[in-house]
C-alpha atoms as a PDB file:
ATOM      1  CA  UNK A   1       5.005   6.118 -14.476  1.00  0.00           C
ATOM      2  CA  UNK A   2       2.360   4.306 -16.442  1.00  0.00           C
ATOM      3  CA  UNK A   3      -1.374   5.732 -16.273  1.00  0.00           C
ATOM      4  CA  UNK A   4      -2.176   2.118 -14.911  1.00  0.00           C
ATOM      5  CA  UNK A   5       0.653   2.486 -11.967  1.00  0.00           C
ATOM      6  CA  UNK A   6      -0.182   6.031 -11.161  1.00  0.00           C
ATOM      7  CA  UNK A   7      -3.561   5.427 -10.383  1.00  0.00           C
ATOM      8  CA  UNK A   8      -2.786   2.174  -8.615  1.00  0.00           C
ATOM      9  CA  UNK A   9      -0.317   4.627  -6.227  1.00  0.00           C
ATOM     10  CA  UNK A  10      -3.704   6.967  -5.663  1.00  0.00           C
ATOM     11  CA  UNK A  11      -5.776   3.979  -4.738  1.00  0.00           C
ATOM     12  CA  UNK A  12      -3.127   2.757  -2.278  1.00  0.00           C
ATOM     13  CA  UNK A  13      -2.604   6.508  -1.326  1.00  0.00           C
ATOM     14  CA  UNK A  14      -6.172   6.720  -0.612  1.00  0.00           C
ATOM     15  CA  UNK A  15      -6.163   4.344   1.718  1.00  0.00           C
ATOM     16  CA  UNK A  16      -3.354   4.968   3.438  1.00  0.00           C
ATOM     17  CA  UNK A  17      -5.144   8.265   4.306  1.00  0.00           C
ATOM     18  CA  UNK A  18      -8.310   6.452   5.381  1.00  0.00           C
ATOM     19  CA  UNK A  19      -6.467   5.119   8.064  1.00  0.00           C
ATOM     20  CA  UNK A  20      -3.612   8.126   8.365  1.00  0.00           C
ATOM     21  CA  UNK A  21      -5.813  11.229   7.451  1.00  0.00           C
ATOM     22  CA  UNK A  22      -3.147  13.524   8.177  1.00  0.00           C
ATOM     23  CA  UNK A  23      -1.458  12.331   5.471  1.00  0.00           C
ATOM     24  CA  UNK A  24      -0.576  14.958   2.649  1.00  0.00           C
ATOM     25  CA  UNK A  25      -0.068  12.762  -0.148  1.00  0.00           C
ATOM     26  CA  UNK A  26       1.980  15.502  -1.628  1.00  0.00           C
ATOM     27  CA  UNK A  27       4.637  14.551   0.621  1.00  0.00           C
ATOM     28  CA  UNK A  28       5.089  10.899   0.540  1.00  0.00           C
ATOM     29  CA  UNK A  29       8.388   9.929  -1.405  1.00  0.00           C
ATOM     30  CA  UNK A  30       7.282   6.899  -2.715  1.00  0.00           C
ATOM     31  CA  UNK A  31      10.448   4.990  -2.656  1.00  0.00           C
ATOM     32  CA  UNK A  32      10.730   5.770   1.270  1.00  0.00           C
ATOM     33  CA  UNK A  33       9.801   3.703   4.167  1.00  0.00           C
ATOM     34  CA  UNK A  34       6.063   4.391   4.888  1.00  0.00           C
ATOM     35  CA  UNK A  35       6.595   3.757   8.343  1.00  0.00           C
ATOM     36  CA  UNK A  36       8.849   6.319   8.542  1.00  0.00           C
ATOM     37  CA  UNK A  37       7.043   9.226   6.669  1.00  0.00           C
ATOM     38  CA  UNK A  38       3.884   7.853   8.651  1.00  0.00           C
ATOM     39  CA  UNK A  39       3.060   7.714  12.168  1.00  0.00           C
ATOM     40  CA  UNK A  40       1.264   4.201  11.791  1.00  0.00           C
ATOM     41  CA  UNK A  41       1.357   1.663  14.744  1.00  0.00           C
ATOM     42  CA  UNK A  42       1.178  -1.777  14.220  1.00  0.00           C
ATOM     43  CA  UNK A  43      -2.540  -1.969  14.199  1.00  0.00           C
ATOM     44  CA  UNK A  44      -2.829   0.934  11.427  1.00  0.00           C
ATOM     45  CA  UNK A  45      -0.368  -0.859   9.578  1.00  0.00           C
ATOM     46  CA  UNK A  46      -2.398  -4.289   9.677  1.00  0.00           C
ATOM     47  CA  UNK A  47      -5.520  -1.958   9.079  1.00  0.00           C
ATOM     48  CA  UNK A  48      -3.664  -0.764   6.012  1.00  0.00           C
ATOM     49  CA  UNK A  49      -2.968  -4.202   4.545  1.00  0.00           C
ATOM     50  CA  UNK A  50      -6.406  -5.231   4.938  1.00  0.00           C
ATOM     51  CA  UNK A  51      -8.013  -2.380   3.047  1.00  0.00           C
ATOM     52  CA  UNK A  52      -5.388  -3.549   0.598  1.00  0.00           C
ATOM     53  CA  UNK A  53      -6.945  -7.166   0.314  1.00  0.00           C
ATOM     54  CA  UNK A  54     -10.699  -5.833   0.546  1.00  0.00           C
ATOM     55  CA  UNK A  55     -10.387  -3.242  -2.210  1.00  0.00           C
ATOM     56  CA  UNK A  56      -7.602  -5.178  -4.824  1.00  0.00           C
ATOM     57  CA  UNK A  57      -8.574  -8.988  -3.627  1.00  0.00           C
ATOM     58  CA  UNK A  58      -4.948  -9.533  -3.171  1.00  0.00           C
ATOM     59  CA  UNK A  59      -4.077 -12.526  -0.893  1.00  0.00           C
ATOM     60  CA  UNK A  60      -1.307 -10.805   1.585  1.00  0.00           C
ATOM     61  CA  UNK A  61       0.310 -13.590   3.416  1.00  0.00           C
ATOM     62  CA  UNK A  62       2.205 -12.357   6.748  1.00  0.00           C
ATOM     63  CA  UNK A  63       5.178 -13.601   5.391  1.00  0.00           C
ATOM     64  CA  UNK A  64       5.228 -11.041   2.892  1.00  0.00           C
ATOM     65  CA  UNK A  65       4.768  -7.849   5.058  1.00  0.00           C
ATOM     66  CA  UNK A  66       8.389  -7.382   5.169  1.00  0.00           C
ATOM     67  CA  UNK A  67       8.226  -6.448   1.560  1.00  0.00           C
ATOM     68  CA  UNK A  68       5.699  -4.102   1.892  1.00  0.00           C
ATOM     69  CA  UNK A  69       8.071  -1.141   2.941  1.00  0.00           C
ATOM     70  CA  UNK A  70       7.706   2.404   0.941  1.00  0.00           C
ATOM     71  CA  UNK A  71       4.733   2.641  -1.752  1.00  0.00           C
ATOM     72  CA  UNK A  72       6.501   1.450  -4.574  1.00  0.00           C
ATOM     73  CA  UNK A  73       7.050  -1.695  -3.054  1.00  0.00           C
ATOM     74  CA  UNK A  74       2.928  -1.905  -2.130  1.00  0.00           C
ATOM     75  CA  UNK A  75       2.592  -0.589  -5.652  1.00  0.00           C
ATOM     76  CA  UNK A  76       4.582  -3.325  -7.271  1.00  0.00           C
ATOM     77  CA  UNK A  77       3.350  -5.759  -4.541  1.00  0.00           C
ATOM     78  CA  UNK A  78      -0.194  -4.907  -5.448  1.00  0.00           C
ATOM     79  CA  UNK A  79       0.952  -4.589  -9.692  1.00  0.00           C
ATOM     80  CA  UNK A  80       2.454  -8.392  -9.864  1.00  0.00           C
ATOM     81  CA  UNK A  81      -0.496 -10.073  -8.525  1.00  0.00           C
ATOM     82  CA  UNK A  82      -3.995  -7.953 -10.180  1.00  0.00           C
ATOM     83  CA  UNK A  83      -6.113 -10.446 -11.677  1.00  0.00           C
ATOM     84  CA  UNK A  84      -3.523 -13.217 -11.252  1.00  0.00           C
ATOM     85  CA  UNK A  85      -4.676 -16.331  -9.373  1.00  0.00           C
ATOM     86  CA  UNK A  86      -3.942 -16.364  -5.782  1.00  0.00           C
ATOM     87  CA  UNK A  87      -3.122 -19.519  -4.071  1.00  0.00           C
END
């Protein structure tokens, strides 16, 4: 994993645990379904992808929440579209 990627996972990581604090981060496979390793209703979830737009400025249309399934698909998610235009 890149420097630039592994601190990308953290950030997500971080706030994943803002919202799921009993989170051990130490735990999370990150090519697992989130919503399986998390207890995360559907409002934590949508809580989750918001933190993701306020702290990277990434546009997350709902269409696209399917995609967002373990972290490395956030992480690649997020990766593709840093300091790319949105539309």
């Amino acid at each position: 994993m890149t420097p630039e990627r592994n601190a990308l996972m953290q950030t997500v990581v971080t706030l994943l645990r803002a919202i799921a604090p009993e989170v051990e981060a130490d735990t999370l496979v990150p090519a697992r379904s989130l919503r399986q390793q998390v207890d995360l209703d559907s409002m934590d979830w949508l809580n989750f992808l918001v933190s993701l737009h306020e702290r990277f400025g990434v546009n997350i249309p709902e269409s696209d929440y399917a995609q967002l399934v373990s972290l490395d698909t956030v992480v690649n998610y997020l990766a593709s579209r840093i300091d790319k235009p949105q539309v």
